[in-house]
C-alpha atoms as a PDB file:
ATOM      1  CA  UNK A   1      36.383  -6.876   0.820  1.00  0.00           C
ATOM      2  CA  UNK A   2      33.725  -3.836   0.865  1.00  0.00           C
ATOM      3  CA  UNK A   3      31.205  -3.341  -1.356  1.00  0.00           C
ATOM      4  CA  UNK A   4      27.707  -3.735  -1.980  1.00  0.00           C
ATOM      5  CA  UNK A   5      28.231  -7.126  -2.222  1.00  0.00           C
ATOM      6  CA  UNK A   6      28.758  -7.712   1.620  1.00  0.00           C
ATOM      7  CA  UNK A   7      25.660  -6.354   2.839  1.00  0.00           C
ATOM      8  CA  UNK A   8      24.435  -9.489   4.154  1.00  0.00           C
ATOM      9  CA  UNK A   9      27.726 -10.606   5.734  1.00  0.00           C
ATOM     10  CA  UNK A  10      26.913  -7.109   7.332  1.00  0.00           C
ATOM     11  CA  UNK A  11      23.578  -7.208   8.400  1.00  0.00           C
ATOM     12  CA  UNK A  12      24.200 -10.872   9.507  1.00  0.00           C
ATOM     13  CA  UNK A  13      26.879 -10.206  11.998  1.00  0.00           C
ATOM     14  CA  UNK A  14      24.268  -7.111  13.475  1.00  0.00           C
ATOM     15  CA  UNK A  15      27.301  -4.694  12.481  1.00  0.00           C
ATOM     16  CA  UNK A  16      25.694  -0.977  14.103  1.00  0.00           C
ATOM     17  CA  UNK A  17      24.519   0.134  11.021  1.00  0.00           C
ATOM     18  CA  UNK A  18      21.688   3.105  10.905  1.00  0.00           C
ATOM     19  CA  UNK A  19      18.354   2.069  10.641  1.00  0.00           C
ATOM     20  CA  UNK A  20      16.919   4.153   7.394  1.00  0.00           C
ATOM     21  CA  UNK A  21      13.074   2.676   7.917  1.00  0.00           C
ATOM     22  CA  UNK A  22      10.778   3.524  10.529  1.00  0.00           C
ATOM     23  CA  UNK A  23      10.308  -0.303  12.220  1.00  0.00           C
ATOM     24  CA  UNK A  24       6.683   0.645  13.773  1.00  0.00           C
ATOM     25  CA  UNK A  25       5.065   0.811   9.742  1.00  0.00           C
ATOM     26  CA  UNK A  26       4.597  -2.614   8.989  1.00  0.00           C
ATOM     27  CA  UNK A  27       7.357  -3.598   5.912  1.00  0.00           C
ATOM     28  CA  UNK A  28       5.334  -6.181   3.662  1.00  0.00           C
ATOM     29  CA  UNK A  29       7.178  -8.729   0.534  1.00  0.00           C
ATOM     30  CA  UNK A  30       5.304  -9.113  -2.921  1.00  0.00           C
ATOM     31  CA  UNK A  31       3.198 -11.858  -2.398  1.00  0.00           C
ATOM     32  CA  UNK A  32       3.907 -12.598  -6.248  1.00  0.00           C
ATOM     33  CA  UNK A  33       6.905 -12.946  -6.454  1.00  0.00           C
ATOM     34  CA  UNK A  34       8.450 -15.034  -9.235  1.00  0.00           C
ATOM     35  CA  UNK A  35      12.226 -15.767  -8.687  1.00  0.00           C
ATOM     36  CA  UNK A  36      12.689 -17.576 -12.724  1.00  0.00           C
ATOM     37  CA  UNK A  37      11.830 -13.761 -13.379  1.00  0.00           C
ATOM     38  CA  UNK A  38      14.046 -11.633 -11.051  1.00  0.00           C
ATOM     39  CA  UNK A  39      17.179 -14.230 -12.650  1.00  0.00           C
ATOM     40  CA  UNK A  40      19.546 -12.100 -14.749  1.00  0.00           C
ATOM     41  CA  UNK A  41      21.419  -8.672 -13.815  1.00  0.00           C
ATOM     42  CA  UNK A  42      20.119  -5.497 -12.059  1.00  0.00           C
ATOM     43  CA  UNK A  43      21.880  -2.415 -11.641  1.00  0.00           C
ATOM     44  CA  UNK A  44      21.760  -1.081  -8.447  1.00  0.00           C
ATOM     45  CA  UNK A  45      20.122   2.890  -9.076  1.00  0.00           C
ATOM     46  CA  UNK A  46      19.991   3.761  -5.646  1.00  0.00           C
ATOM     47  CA  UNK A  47      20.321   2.855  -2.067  1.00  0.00           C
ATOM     48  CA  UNK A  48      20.693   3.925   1.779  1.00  0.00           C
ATOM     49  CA  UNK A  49      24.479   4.135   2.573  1.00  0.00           C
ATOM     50  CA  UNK A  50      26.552   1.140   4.070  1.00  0.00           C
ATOM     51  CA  UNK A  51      29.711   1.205   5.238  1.00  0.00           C
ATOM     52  CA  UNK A  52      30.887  -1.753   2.803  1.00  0.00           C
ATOM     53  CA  UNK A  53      29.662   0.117  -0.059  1.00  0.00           C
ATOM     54  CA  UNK A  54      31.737   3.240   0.707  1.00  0.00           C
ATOM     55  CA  UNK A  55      33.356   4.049  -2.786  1.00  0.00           C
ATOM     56  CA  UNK A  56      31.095   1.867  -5.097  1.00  0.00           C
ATOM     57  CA  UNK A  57      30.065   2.308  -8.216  1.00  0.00           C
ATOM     58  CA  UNK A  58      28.216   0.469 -11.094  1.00  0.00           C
ATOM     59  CA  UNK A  59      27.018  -2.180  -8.623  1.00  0.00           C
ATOM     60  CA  UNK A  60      25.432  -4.790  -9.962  1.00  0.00           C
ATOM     61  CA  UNK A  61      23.995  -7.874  -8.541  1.00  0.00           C
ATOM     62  CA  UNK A  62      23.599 -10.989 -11.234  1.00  0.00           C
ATOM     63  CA  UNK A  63      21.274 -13.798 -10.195  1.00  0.00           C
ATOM     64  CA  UNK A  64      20.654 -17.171 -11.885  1.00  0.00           C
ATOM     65  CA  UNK A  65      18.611 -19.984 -11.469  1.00  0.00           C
ATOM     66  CA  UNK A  66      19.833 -23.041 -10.150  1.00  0.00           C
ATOM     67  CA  UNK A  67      17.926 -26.506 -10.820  1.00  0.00           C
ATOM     68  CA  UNK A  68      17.005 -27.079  -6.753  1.00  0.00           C
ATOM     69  CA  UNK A  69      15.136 -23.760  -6.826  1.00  0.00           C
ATOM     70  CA  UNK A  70      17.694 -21.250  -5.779  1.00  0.00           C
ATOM     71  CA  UNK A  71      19.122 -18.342  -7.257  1.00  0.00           C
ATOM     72  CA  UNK A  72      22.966 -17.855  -8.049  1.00  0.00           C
ATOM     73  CA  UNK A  73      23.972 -14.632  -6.661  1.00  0.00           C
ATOM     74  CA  UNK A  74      27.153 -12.684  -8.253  1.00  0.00           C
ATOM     75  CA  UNK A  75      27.155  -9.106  -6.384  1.00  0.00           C
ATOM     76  CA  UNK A  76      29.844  -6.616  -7.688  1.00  0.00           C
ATOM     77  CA  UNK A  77      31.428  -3.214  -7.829  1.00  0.00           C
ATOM     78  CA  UNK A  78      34.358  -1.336  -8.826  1.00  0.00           C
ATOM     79  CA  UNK A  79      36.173   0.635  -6.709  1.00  0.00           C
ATOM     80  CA  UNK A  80      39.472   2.466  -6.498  1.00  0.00           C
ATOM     81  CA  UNK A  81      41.360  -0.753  -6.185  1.00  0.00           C
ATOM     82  CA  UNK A  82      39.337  -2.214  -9.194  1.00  0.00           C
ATOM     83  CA  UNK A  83      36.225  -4.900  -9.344  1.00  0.00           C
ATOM     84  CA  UNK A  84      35.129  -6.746  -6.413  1.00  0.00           C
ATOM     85  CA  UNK A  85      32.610  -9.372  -6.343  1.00  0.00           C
ATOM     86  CA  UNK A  86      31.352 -12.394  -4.421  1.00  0.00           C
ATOM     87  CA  UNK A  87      29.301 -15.136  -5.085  1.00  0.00           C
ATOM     88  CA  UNK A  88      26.286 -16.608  -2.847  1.00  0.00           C
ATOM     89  CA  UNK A  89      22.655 -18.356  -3.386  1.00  0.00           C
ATOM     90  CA  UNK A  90      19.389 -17.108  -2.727  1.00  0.00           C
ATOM     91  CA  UNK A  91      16.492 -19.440  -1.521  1.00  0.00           C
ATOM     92  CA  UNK A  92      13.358 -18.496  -1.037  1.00  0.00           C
ATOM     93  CA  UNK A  93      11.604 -17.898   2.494  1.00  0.00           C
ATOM     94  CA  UNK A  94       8.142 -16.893   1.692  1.00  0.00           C
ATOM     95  CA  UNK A  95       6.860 -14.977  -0.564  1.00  0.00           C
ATOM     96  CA  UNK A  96       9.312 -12.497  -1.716  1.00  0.00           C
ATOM     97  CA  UNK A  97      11.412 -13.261   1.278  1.00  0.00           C
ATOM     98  CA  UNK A  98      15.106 -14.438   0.360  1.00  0.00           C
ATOM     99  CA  UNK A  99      17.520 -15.503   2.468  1.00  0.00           C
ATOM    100  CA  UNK A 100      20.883 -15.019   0.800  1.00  0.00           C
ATOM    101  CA  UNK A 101      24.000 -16.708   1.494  1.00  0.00           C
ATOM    102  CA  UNK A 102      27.112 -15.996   0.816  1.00  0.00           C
ATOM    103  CA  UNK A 103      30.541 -17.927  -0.015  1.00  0.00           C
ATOM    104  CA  UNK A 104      32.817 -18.782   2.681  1.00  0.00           C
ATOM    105  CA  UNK A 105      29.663 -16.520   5.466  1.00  0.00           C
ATOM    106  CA  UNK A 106      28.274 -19.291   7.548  1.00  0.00           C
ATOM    107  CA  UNK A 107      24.820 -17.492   8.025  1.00  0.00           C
ATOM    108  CA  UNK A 108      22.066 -16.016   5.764  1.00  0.00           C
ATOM    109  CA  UNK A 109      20.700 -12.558   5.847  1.00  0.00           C
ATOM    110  CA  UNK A 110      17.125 -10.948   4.765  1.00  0.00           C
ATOM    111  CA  UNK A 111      16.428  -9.900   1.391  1.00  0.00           C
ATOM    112  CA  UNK A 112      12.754  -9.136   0.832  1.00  0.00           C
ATOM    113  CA  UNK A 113      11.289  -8.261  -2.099  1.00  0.00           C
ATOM    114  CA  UNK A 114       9.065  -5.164  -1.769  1.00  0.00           C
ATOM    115  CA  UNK A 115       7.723  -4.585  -5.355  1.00  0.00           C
ATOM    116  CA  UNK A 116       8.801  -5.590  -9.206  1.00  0.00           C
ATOM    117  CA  UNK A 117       6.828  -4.251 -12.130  1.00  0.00           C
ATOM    118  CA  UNK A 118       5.357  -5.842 -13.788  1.00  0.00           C
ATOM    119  CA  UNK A 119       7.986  -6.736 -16.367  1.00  0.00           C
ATOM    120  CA  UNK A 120      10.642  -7.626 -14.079  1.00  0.00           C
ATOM    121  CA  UNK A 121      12.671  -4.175 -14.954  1.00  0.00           C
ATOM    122  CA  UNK A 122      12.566  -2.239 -11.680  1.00  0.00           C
ATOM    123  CA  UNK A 123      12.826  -4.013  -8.383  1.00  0.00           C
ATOM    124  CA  UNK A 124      12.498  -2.564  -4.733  1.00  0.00           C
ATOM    125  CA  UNK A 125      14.161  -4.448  -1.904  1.00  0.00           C
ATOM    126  CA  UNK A 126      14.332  -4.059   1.755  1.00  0.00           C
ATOM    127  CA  UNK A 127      14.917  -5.650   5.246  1.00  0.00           C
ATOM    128  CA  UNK A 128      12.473  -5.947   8.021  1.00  0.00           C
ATOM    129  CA  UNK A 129      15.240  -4.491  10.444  1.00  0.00           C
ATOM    130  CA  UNK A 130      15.723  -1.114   7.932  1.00  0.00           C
ATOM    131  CA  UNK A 131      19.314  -1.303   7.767  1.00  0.00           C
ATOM    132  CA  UNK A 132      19.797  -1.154   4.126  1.00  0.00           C
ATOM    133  CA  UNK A 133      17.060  -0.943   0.819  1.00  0.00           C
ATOM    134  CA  UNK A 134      17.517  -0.702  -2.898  1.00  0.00           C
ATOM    135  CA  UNK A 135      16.283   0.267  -6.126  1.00  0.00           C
ATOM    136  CA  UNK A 136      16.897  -1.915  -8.515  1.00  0.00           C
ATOM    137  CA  UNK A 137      16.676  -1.855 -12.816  1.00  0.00           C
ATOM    138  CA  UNK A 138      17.768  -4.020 -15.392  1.00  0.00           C
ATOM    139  CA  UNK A 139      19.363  -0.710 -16.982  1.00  0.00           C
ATOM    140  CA  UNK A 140      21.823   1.321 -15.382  1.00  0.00           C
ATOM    141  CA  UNK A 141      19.225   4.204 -16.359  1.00  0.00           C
ATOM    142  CA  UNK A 142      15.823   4.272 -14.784  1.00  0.00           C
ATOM    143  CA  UNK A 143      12.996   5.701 -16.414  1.00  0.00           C
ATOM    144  CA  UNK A 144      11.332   8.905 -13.745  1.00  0.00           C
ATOM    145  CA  UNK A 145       7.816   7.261 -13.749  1.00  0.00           C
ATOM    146  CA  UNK A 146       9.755   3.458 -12.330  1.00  0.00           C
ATOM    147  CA  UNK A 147      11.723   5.846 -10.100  1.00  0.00           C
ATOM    148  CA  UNK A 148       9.214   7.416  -8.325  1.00  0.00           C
ATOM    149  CA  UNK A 149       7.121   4.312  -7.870  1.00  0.00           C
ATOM    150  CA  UNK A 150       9.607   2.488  -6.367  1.00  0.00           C
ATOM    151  CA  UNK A 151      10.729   5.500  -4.356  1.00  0.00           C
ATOM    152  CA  UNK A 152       7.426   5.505  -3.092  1.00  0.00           C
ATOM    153  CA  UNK A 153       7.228   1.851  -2.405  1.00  0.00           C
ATOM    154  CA  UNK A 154      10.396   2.650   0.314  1.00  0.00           C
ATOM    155  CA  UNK A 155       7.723   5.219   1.720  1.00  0.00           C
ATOM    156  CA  UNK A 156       5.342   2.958   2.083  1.00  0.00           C
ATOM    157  CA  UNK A 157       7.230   0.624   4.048  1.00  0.00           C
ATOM    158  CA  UNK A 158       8.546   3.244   6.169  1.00  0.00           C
ATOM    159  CA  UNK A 159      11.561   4.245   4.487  1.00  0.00           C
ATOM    160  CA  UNK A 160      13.659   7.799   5.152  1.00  0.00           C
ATOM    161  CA  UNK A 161      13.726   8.709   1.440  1.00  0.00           C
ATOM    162  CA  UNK A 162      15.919  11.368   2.664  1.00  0.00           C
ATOM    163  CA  UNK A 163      19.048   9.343   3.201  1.00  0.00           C
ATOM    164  CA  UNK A 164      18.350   7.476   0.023  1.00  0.00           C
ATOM    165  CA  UNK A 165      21.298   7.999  -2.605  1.00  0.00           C
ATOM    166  CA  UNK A 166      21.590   7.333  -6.188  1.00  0.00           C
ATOM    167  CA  UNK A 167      24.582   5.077  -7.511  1.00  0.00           C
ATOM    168  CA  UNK A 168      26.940   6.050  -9.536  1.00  0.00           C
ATOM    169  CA  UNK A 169      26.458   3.942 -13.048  1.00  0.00           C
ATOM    170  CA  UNK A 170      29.152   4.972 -15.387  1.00  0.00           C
ATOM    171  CA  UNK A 171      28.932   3.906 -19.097  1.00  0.00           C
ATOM    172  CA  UNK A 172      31.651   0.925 -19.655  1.00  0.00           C
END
């Protein structure tokens, strides 16, 4: 499977992926994070190119809370050869840290949590290592003024926002 959806299996395995963030600016998780909140589905509205999400569009990644804690993960995307998905949990690692696991992977992988609004409707994530980062809304439009802030919270943590590239949402 490619896709969006194997990012971690990626990242896990140290596949030679680019690095798209600059490692020396310090990379810092929201501190407030509230995983009941980020539950439910985000379209993915941008993001630095992976090799397993070659040919994606209207990625979305669907999280629900579980009763231990964790978050549900379903990640998916259509491509050529039609929708492709997988399924994983989430537990949290410190503030706005995840480590996410995926079915049938026998690691976990980084997911931090750079910024949310405040409503929960835009979300920013990253990894410490810079291999991959997201923008994230619970449309598959984003408004400019959510855009830009969360463009420049990839700056902030050292982020090339010149290799960032918007994802193709198409309406259903």
């Amino acid at each position: 499977m490619r896709a969006a959806v194997l990012l971690p299996l990626a990242l896990a395995a140290c596949v030679a992926l680019p690095e798209y963030r600059d490692t020396d600016v310090p990379i810092s998780s929201m501190a407030t994070f509230e995983p009941a909140k980020y539950a439910g589905t985000w379209f993915e509205i941008a993001s630095f190119p992976v090799p397993f999400q070659s040919g994606c569009r209207n990625t979305t990644a669907t999280y629900t809370a579980a009763p231990d804690g964790t978050l549900d993960i379903l990640n998916a995307c259509d491509t050529d050869d039609g929708r492709e998905q997988i399924g994983g949990t989430a537990r949290l690692d410190g503030p706005g840290r995840l480590k996410i696991r995926l079915d049938g992977v026998p690691f976990a992988a980084d997911y931090w949590v750079l910024w949310v609004d405040t409503d929960y409707r835009t979300a920013v994530v990253g990894t410490p290592a810079g291999r991959s980062g997201w923008i994230l809304n619970r449309e598959p439009t984003i408004p400019a003024d959510r855009l830009k802030a969360a463009r420049d919270i990839l700056a902030f943590n050292g982020y090339d926002l010149t290799q960032l590239q918007i994802t193709t949402q198409e309406a259903p």
